[in-house]
C-alpha atoms as a PDB file:
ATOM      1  CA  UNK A   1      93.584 137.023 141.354  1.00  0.00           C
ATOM      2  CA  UNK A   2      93.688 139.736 138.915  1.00  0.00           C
ATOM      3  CA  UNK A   3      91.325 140.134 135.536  1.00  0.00           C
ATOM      4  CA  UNK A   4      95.117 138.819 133.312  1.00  0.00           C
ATOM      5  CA  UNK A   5      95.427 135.556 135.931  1.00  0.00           C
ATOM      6  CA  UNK A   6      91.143 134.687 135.381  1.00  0.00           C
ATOM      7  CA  UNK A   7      91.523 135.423 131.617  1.00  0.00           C
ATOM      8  CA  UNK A   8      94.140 132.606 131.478  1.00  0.00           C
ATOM      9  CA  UNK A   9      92.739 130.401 133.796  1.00  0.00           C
ATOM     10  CA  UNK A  10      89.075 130.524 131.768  1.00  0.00           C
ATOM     11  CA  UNK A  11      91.301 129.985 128.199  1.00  0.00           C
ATOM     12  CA  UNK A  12      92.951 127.008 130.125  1.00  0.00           C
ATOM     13  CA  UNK A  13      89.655 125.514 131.116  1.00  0.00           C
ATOM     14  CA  UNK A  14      87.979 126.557 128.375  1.00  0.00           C
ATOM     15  CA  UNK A  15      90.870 124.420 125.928  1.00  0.00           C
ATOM     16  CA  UNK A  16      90.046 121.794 128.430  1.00  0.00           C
ATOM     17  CA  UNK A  17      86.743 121.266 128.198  1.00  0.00           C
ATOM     18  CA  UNK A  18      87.170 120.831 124.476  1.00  0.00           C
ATOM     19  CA  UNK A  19      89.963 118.398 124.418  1.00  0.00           C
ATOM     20  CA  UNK A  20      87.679 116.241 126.721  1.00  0.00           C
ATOM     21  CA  UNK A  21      84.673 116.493 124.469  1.00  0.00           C
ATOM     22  CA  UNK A  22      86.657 115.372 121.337  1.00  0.00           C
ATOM     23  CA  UNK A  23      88.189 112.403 123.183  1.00  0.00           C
ATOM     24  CA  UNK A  24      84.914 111.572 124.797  1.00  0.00           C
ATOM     25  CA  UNK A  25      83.172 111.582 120.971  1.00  0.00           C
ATOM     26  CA  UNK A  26      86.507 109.873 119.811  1.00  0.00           C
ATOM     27  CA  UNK A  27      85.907 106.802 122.473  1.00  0.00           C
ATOM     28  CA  UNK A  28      82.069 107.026 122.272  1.00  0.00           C
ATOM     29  CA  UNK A  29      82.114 106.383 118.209  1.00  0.00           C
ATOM     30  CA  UNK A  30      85.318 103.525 118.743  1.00  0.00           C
ATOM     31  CA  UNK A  31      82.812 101.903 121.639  1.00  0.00           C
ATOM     32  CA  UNK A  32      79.989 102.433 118.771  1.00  0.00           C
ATOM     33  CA  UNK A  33      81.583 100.650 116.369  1.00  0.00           C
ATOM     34  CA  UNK A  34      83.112  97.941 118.865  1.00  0.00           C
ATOM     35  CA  UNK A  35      79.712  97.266 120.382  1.00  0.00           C
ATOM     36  CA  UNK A  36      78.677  96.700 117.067  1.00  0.00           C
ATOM     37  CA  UNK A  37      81.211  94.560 116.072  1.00  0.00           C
ATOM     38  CA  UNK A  38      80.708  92.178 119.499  1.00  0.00           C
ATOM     39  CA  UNK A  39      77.211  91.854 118.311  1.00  0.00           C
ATOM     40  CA  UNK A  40      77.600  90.564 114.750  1.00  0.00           C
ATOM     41  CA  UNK A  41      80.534  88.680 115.986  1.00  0.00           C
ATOM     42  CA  UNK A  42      78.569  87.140 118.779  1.00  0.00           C
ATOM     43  CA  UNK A  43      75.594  86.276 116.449  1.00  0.00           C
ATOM     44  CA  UNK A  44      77.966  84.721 113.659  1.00  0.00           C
ATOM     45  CA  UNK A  45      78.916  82.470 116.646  1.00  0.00           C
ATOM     46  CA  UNK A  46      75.781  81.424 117.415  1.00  0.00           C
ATOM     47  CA  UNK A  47      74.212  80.823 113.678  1.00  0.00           C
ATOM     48  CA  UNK A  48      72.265  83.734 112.965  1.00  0.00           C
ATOM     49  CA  UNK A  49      72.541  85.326 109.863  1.00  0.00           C
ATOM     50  CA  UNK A  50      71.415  88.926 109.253  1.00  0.00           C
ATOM     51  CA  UNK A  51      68.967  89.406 106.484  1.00  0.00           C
ATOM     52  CA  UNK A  52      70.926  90.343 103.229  1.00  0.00           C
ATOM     53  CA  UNK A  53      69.129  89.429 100.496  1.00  0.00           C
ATOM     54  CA  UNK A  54      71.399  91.483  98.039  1.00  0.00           C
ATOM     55  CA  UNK A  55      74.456  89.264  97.757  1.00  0.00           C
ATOM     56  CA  UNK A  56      74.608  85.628  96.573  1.00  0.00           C
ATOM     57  CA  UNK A  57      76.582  83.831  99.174  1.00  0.00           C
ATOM     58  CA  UNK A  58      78.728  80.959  99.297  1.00  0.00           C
ATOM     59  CA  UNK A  59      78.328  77.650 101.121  1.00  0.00           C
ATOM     60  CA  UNK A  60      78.971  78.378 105.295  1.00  0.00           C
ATOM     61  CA  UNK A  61      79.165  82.545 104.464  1.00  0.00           C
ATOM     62  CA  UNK A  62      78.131  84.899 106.477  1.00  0.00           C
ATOM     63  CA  UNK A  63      77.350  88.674 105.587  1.00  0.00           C
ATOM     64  CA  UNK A  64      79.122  90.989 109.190  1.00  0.00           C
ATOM     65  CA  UNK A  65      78.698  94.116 107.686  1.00  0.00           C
ATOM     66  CA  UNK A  66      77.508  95.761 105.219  1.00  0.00           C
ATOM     67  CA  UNK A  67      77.954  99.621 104.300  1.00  0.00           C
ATOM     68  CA  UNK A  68      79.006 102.691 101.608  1.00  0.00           C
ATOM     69  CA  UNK A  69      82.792 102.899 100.262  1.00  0.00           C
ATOM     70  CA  UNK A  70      84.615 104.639  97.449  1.00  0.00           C
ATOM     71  CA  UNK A  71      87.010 102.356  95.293  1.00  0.00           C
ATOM     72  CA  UNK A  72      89.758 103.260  94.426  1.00  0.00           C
ATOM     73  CA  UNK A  73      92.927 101.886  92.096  1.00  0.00           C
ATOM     74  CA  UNK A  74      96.293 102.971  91.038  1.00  0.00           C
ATOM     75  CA  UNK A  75      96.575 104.761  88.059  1.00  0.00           C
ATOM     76  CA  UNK A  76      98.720 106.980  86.033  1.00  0.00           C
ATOM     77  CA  UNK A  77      98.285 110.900  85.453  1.00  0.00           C
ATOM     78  CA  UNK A  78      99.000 112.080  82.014  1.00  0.00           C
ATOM     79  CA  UNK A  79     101.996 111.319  79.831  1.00  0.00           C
ATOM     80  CA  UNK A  80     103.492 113.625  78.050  1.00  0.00           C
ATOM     81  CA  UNK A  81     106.421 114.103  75.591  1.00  0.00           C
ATOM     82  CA  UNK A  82     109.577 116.009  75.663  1.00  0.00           C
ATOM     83  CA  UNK A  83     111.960 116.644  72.677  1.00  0.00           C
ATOM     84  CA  UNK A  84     112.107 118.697  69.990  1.00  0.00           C
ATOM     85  CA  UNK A  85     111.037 119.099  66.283  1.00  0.00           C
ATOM     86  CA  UNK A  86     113.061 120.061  62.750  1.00  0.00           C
ATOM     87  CA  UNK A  87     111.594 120.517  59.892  1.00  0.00           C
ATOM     88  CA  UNK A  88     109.512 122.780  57.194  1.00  0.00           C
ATOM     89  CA  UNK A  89     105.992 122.139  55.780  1.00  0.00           C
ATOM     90  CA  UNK A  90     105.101 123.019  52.012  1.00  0.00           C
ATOM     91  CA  UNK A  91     101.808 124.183  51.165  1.00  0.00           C
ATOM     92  CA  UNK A  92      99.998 121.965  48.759  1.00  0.00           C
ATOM     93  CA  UNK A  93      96.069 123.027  48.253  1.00  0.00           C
ATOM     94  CA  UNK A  94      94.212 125.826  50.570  1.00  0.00           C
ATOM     95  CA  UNK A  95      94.973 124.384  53.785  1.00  0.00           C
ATOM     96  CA  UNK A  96      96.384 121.230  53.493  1.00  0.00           C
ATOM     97  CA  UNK A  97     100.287 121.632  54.016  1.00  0.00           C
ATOM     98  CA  UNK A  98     102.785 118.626  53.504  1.00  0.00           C
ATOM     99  CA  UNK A  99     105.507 118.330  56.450  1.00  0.00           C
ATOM    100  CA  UNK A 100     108.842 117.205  56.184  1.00  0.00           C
ATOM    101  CA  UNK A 101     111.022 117.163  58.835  1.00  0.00           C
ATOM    102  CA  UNK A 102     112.004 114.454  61.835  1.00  0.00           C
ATOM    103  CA  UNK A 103     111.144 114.700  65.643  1.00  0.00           C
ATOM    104  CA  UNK A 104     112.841 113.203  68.502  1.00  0.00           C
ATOM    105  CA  UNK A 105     112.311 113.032  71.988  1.00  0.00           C
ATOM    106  CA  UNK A 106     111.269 110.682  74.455  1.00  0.00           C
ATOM    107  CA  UNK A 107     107.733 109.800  76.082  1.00  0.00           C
ATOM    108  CA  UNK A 108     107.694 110.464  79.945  1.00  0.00           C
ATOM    109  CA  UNK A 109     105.026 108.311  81.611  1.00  0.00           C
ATOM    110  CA  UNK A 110     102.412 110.259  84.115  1.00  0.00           C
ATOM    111  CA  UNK A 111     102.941 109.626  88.222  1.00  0.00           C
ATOM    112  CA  UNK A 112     101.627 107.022  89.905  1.00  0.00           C
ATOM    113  CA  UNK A 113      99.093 107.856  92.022  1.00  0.00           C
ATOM    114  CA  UNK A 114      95.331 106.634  93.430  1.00  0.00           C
ATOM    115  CA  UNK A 115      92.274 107.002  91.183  1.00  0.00           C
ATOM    116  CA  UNK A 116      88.858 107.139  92.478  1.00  0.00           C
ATOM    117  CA  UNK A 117      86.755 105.242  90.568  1.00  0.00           C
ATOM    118  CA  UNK A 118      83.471 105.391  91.868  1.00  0.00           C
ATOM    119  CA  UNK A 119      81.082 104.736  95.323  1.00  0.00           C
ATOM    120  CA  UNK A 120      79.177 101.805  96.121  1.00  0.00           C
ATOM    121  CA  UNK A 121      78.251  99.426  98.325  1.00  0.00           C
ATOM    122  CA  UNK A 122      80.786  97.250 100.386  1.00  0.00           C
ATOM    123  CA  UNK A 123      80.364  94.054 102.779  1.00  0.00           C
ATOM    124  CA  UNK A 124      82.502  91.693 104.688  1.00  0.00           C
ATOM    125  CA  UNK A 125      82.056  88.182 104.981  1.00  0.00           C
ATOM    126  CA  UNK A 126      83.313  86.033 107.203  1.00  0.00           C
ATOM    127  CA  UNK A 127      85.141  84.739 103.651  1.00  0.00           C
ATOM    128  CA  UNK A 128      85.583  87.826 101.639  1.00  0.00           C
ATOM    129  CA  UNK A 129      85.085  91.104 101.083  1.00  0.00           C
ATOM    130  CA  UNK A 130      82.780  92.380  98.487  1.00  0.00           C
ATOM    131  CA  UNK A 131      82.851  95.790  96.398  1.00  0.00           C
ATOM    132  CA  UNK A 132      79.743  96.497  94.531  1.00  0.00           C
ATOM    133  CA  UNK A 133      79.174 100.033  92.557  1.00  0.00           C
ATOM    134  CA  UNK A 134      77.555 100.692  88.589  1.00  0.00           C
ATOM    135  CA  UNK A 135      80.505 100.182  86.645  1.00  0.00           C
ATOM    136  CA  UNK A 136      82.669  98.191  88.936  1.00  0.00           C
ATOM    137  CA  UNK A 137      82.346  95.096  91.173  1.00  0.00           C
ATOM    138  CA  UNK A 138      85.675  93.253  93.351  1.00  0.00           C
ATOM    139  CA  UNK A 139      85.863  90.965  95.494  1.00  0.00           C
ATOM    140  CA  UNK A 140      88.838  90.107  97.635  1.00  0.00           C
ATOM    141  CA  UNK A 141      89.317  86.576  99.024  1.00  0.00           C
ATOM    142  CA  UNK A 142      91.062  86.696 102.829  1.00  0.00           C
ATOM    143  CA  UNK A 143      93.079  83.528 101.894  1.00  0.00           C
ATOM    144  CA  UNK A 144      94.592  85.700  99.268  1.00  0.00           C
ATOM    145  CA  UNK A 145      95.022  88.796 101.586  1.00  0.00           C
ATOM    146  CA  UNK A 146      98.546  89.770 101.862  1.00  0.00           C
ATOM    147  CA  UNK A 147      97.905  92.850 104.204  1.00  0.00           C
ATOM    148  CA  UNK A 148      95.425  94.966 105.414  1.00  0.00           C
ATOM    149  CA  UNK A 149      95.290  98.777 107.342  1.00  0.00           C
ATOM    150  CA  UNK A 150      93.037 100.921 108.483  1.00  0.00           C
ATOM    151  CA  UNK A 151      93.291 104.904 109.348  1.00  0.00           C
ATOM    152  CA  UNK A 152      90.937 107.017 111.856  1.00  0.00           C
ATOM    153  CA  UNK A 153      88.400 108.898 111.320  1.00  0.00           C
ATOM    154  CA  UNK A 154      88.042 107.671 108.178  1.00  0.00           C
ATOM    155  CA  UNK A 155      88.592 104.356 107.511  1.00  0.00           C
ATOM    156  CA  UNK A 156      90.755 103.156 104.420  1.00  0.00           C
ATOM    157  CA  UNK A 157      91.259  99.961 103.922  1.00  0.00           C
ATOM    158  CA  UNK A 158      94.478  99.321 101.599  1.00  0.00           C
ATOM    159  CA  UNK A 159      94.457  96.219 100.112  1.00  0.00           C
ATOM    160  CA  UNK A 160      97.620  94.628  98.625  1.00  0.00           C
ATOM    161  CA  UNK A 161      96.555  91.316  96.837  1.00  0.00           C
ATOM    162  CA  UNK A 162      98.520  88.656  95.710  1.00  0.00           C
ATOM    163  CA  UNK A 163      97.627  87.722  92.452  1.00  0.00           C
ATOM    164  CA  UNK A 164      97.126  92.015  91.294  1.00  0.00           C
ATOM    165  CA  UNK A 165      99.210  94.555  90.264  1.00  0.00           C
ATOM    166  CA  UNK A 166      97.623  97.305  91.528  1.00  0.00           C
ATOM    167  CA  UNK A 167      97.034  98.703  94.790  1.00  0.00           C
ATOM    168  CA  UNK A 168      93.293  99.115  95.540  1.00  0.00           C
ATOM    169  CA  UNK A 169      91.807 101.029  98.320  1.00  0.00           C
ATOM    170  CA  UNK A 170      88.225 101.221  99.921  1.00  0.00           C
ATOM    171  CA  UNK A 171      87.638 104.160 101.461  1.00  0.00           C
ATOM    172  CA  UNK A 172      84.496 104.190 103.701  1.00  0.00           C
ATOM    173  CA  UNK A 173      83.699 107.461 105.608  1.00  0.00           C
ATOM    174  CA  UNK A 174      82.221 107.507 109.196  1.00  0.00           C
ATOM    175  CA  UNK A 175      79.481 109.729 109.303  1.00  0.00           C
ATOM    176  CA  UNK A 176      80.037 112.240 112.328  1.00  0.00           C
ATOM    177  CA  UNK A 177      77.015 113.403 114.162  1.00  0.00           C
ATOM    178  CA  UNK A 178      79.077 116.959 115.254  1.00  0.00           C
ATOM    179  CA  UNK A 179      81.909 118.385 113.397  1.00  0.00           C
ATOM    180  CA  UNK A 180      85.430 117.997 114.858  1.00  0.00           C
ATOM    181  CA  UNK A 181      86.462 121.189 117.152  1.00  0.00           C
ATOM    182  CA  UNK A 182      89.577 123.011 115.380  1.00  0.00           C
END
């Protein structure tokens, strides 16, 4: 083999070795979370209850998980107005001016889009799930869920509800023990 033919060959392994390593991480923090999951799951089966003293609960409700999320909920950007102006102003005392004139135009209302509205604490019950931060607290009932997605590596959770308006999110971050390769 010639120095051109190793070169490639230790780039090929090399590209290797690191797509293994982020789908080894990727599997070890799903089996993380999974594990995790069997075990609350498991205990909620049997009757124990994990101690959470920080949320009133209902009759037969049981806290699964409890963790950091950033809320968020549709909003609108800015509106602004477009037209034009006609019209003169007369001076009246040192200045204070009079106008006269007419406008017209029409308002434009801002985009939709997703506002964050602050971080807090988040848990699921085997009823509900329960946003708690400074300024705002929600709570979403499952019989009232319409839908519900996730994304990887971070996890949103979009929640549609039936009896709102407005789309809120929970956005809860995994917190990665190595960065991702690039």
């Amino acid at each position: 083999m010639g120095f051109f033919a190793d070169l490639k060959t230790k780039r090929a392994a090399k590209k290797a070795q690191s797509v293994y390593e982020l789908e080894m991480y990727e599997w070890d923090l799903e089996n993380k979370a999974l594990t995790s999951a069997l075990d609350i799951f498991s205990g909620a089966a049997k009757g124990d209850e994990p101690d959470d003293n920080q949320l009133v609960q209902k009759a037969g409700e049981l806290v699964l998980w409890s963790g950091t999320a950033t809320f968020h909920e549709a909003g609108r950007t800015a509106s602004r107005y477009v037209g034009s102006s006609q019209g003169f102003s007369i001076p009246i005392v040192a200045g204070i001016r009079y106008r006269v004139g007419a406008t017209k135009g029409t308002l434009i209302p801002g985009d939709e889009v997703q506002i964050e509205k602050e971080a807090g604490l988040v848990k699921l019950t085997n009823q509900r799930l329960i946003f708690a931060g400074s300024a705002n607290t929600c709570e979403w009932l499952f019989s009232k869920f319409l839908s519900a997605g996730s994304t990887h590596p971070v996890m949103i959770f979009s929640l549609p509800y039936q009896t709102e308006r407005k789309q809120q999110d929970l956005v809860s971050h995994l917190k990665m023990a190595k960065p991702l390769p690039t």
